[in-house]
Structures are given as structure tokens and as C-alpha cells.
C-alpha atoms as a PDB file:
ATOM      1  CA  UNK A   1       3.075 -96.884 -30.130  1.00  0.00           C
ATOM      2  CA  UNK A   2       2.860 -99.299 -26.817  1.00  0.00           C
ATOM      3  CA  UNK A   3       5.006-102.365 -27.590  1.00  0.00           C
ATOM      4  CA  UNK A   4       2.416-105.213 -26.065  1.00  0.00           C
ATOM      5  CA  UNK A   5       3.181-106.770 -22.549  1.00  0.00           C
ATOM      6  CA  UNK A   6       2.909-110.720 -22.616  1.00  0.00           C
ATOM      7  CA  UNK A   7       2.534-113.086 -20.031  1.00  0.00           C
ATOM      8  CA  UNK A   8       4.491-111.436 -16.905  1.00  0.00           C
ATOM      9  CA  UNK A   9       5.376-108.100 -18.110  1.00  0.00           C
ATOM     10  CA  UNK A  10       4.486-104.544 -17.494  1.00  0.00           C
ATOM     11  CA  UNK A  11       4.190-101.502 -20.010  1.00  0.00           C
ATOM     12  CA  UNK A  12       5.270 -98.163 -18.808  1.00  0.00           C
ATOM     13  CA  UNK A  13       2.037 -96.967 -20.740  1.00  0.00           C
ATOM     14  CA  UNK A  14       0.015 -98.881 -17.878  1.00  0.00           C
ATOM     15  CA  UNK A  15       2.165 -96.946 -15.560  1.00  0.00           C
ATOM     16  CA  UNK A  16       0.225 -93.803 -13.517  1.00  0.00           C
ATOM     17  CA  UNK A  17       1.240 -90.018 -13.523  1.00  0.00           C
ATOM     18  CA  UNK A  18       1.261 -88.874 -10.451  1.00  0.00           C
ATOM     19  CA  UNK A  19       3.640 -91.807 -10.179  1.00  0.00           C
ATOM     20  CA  UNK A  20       3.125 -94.598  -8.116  1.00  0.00           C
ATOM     21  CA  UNK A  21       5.251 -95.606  -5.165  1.00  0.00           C
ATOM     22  CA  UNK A  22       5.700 -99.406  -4.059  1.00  0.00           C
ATOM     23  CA  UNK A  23       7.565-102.145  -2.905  1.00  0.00           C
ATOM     24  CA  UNK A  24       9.468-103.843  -5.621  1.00  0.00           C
ATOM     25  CA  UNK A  25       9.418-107.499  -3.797  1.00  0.00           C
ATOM     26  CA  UNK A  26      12.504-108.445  -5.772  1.00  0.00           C
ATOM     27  CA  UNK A  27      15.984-108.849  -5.060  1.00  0.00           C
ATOM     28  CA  UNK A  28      18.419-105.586  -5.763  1.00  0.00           C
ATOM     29  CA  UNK A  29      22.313-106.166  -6.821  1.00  0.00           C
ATOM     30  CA  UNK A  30      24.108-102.924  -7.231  1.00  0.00           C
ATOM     31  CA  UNK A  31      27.821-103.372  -7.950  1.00  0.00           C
ATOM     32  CA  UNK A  32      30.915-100.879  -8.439  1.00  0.00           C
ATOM     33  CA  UNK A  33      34.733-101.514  -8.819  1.00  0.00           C
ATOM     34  CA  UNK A  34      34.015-105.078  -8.798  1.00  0.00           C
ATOM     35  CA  UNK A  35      32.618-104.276  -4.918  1.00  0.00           C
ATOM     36  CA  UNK A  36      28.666-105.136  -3.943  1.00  0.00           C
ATOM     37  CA  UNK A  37      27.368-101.602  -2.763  1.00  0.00           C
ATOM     38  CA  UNK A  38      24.064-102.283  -1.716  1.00  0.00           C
ATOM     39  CA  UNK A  39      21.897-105.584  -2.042  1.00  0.00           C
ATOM     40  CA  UNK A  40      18.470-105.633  -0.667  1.00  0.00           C
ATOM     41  CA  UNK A  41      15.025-107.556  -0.931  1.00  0.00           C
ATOM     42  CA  UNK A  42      13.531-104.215   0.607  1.00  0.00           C
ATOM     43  CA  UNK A  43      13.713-101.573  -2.571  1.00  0.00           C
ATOM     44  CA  UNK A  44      10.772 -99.590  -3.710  1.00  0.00           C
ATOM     45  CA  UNK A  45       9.992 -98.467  -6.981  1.00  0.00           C
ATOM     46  CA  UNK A  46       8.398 -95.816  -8.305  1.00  0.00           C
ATOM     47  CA  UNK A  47       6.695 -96.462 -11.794  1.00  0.00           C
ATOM     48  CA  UNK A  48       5.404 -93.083 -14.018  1.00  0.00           C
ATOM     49  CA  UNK A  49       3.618 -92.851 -17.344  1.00  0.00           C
ATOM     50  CA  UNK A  50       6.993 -94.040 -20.406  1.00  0.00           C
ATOM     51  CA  UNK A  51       9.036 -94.485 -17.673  1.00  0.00           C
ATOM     52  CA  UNK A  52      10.666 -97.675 -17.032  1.00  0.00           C
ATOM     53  CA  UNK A  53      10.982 -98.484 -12.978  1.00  0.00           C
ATOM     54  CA  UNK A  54      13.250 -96.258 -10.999  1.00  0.00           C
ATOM     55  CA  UNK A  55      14.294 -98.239  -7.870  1.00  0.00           C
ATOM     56  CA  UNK A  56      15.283 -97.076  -4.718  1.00  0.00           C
ATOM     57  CA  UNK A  57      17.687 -98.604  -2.450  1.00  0.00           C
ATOM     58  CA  UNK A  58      17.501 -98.596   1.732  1.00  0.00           C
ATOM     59  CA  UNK A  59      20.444 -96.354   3.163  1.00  0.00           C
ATOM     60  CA  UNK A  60      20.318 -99.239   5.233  1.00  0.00           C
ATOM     61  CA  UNK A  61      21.419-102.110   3.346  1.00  0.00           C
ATOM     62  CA  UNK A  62      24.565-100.069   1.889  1.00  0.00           C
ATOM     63  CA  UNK A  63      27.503-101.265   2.356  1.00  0.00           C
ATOM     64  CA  UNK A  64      29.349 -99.186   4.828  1.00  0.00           C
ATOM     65  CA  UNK A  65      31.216 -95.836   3.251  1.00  0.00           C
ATOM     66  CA  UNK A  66      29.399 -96.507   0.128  1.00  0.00           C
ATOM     67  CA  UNK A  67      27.144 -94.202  -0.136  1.00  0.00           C
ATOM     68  CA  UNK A  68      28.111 -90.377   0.887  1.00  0.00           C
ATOM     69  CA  UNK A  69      26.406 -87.333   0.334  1.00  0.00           C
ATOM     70  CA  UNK A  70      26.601 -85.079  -2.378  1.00  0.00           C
ATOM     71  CA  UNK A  71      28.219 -81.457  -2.563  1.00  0.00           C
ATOM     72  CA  UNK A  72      25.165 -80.155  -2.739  1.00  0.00           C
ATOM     73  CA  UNK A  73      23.704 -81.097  -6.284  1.00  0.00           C
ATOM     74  CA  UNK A  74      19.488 -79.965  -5.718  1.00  0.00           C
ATOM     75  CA  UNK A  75      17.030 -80.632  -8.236  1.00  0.00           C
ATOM     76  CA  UNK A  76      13.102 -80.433  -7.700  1.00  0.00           C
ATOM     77  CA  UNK A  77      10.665 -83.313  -8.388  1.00  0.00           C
ATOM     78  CA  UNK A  78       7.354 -81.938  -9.129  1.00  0.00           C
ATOM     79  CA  UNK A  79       6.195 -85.126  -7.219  1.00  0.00           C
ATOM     80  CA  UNK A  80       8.327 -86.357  -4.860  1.00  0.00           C
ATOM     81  CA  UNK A  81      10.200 -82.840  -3.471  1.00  0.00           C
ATOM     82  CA  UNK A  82      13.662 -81.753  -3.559  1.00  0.00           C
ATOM     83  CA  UNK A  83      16.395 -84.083  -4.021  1.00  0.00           C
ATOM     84  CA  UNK A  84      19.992 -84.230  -3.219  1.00  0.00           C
ATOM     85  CA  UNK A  85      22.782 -86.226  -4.873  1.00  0.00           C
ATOM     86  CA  UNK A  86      25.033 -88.566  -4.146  1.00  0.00           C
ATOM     87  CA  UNK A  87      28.694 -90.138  -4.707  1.00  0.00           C
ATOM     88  CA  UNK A  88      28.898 -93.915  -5.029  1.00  0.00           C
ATOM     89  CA  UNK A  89      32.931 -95.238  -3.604  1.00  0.00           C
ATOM     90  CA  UNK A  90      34.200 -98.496  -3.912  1.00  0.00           C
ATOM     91  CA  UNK A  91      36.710-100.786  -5.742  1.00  0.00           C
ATOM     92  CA  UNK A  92      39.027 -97.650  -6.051  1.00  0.00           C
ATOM     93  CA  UNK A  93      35.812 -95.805  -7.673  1.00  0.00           C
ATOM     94  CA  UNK A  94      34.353 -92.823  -7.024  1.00  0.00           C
ATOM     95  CA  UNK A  95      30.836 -92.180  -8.844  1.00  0.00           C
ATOM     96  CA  UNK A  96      30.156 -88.657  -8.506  1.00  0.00           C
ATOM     97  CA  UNK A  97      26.479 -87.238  -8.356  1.00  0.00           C
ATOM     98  CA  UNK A  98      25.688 -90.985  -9.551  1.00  0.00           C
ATOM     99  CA  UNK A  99      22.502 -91.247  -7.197  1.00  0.00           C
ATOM    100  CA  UNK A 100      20.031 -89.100  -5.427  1.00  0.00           C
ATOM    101  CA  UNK A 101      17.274 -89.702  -2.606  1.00  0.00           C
ATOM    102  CA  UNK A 102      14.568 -87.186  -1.018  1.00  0.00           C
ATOM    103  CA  UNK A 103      15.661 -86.502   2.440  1.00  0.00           C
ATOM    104  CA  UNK A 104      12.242 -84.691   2.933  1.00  0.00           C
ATOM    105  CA  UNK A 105       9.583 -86.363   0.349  1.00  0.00           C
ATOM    106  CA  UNK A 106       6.054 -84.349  -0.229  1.00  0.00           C
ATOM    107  CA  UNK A 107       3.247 -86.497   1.004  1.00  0.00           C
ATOM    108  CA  UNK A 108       2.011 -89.223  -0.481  1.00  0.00           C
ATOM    109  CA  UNK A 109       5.775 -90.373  -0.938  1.00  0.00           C
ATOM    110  CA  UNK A 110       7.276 -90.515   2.507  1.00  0.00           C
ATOM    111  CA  UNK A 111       8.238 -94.166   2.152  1.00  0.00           C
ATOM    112  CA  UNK A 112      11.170 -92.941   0.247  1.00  0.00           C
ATOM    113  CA  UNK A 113      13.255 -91.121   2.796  1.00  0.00           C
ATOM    114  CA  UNK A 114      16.075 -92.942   3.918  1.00  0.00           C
ATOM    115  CA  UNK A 115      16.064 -94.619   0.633  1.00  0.00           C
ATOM    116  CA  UNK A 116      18.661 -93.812  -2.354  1.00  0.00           C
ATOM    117  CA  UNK A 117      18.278 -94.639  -6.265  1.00  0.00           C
ATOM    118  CA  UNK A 118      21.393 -94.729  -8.712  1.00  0.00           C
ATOM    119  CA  UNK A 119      22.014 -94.552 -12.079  1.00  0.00           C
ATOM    120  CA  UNK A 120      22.533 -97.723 -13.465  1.00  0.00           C
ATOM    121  CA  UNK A 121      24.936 -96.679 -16.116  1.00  0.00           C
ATOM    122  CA  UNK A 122      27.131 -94.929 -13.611  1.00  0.00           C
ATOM    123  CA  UNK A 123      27.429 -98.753 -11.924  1.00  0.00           C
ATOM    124  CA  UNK A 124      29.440-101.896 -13.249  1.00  0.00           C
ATOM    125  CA  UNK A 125      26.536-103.450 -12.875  1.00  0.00           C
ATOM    126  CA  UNK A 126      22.611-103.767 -11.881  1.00  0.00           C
ATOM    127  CA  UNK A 127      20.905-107.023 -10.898  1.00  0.00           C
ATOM    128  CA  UNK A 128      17.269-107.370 -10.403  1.00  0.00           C
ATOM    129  CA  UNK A 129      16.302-111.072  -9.649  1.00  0.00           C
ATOM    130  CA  UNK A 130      19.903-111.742 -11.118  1.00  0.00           C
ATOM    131  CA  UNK A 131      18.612-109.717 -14.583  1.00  0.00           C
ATOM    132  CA  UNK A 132      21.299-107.213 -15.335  1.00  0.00           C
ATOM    133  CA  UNK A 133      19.204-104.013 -15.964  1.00  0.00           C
ATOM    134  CA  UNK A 134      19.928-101.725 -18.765  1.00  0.00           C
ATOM    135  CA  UNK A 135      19.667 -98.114 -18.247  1.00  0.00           C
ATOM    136  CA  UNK A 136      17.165 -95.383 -19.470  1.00  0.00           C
ATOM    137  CA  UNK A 137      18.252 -94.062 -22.477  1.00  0.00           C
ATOM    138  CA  UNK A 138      19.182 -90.440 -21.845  1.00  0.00           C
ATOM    139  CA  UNK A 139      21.024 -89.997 -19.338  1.00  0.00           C
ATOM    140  CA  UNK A 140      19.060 -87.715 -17.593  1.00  0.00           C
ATOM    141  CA  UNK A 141      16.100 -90.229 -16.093  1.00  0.00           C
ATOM    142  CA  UNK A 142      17.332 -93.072 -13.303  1.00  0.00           C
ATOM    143  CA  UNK A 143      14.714 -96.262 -14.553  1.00  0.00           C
ATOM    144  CA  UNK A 144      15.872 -99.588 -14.756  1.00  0.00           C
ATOM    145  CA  UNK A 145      15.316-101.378 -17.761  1.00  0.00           C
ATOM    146  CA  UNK A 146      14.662-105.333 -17.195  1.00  0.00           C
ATOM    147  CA  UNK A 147      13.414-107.865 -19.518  1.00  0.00           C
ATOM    148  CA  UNK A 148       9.694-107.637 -17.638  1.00  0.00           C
ATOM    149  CA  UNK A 149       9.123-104.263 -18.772  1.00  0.00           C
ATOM    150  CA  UNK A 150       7.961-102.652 -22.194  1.00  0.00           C
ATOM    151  CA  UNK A 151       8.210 -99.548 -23.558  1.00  0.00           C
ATOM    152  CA  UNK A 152       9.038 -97.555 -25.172  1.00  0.00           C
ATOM    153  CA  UNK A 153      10.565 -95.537 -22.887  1.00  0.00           C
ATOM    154  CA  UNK A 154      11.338 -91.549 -22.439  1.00  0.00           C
ATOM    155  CA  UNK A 155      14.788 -90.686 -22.571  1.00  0.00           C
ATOM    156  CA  UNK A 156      16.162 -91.524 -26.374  1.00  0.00           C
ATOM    157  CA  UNK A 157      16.004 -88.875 -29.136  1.00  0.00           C
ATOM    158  CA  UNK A 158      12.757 -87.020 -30.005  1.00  0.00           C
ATOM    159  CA  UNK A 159      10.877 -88.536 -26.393  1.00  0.00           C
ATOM    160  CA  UNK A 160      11.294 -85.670 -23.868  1.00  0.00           C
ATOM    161  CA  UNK A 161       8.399 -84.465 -25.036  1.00  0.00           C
ATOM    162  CA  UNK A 162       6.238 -86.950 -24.181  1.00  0.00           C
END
């Protein structure tokens, strides 16, 4: 069952499949080994049906050496393309496959190349508007949990097959 959305917040039930891609208009604080990797006000998210928001992250606004491609880790989005991975480094860290981005997004979703999402439980630590985010239970999905959004949410036992 939905949990119900007050005043300010979203359900993932409210959420569209195909997903929906858009700016996020909020501030993104991604930190590792005590290091800021990326922090942006330019992120886009992409919001699907019991998912919470998966953000990604301009190439851009990394800092530099942060962000290096994978070895060649390839999965397929039925929506978005094929993706490729990517190692997070900094503090004296090194966050293997931790992220991923679509270097060549199906239409619809173009907006995302050049942009990278990570998992937030890979991180030390996940701001959004200075909220620390909580990962999706799983392990396998990359949303963002955040105080604004209700679920529940795919990824904990007996949900992946919703």
C-alpha cells in the first residue's frame, strides 16, 4: 500500500513508467574519504513507478580525477540504453563500479549523457538540500531516499517483483 504524501512530498506511486527525466533544481553533495566529489545545483533525476529518485550528477562539476571510467562493467536499461560503470577515488578511496552514466542514451533521454549517478551507499555521504539521503534498499537500484519522498520503495525483500 502507498504510504500518503503530505504537504511537500512526492510518492514513487505518482511516479511514471517509462520514467521521467528532469531537472532536480536542488543542491547535490556527494562526499568520499572525507573529500567533496561532485557538488552541483545542475543534477537531473529520473523518477519511475516504486522507485525513489535516482540522481545524476554533471561530469562537469566533478572534482578533478574523481570520477574514472569503469573496466568495462555493461548493463542494459530497457529505457535509457546501455550503461557503463564507474570508480569513485578520493580521500585514499577507491569505489569500484560505484556509479554508472549512459554515454549514448536512447531518445527521449539524451539529457543524461555527460551526466553520472552513484550509489549512495558506496559514498560517506549524500546531501540533497543538506538532507543526507538514504539509499534504496537492495543494493541493486541507485535512488536516493530523502525525507520528501514516500514509498514504499522496490529494492527490500519480496519487492522485485513489483
Amino acid at each position: 500500500m502507498p504510504e500518503p504524501a503530505g504537504p511537500g512530498q512526492e510518492s514513487v506511486w505518482d511516479y511514471p513508467r517509462p520514467p521521467r527525466l528532469e531537472p532536480a533544481g536542488r543542491h547535490v553533495v556527494v562526499e568520499l574519504g572525507g573529500v567533496v566529489v561532485v557538488e552541483t545545483r545542475d543534477a537531473l533525476r529520473v523518477l519511475e513507478t516504486s522507485h525513489p529518485p535516482v540522481y545524476y550528477l554533471p561530469l562537469a562539476d566533478a572534482a578533478p580525477g574523481a570520477l574514472v571510467p569503469g573496466a568495462g562493467r555493461v548493463s542494459l536499461c530497457e529505457y535509457k540504453g546501455w550503461a557503463r560503470s564507474w570508480t569513485v577515488v578520493a580521500g585514499g578511496r577507491r569505489e569500484v563500479d560505484a556509479g554508472w552514466d549512459y554515454p549514448d542514451p536512447v531518445p527521449g533521454y539524451a539529457a543524461l549523457r555527460g551526466h553520472v549517478a552513484l550509489y549512495a551507499d558506496r559514498m560517506d555521504r549524500c546531501l540533497v538540500d543538506g538532507e543526507p539521503v538514504r539509499p534504496q534498499p537492495g543494493g541493486f537500484y541507485g535512488g536516493w531516499v530523502t525525507s520528501w519522498v514516500r514509498g514504499p520503495v522496490k529494492g527490500g525483500p519480496g519487492s522485485y517483483g513489483w
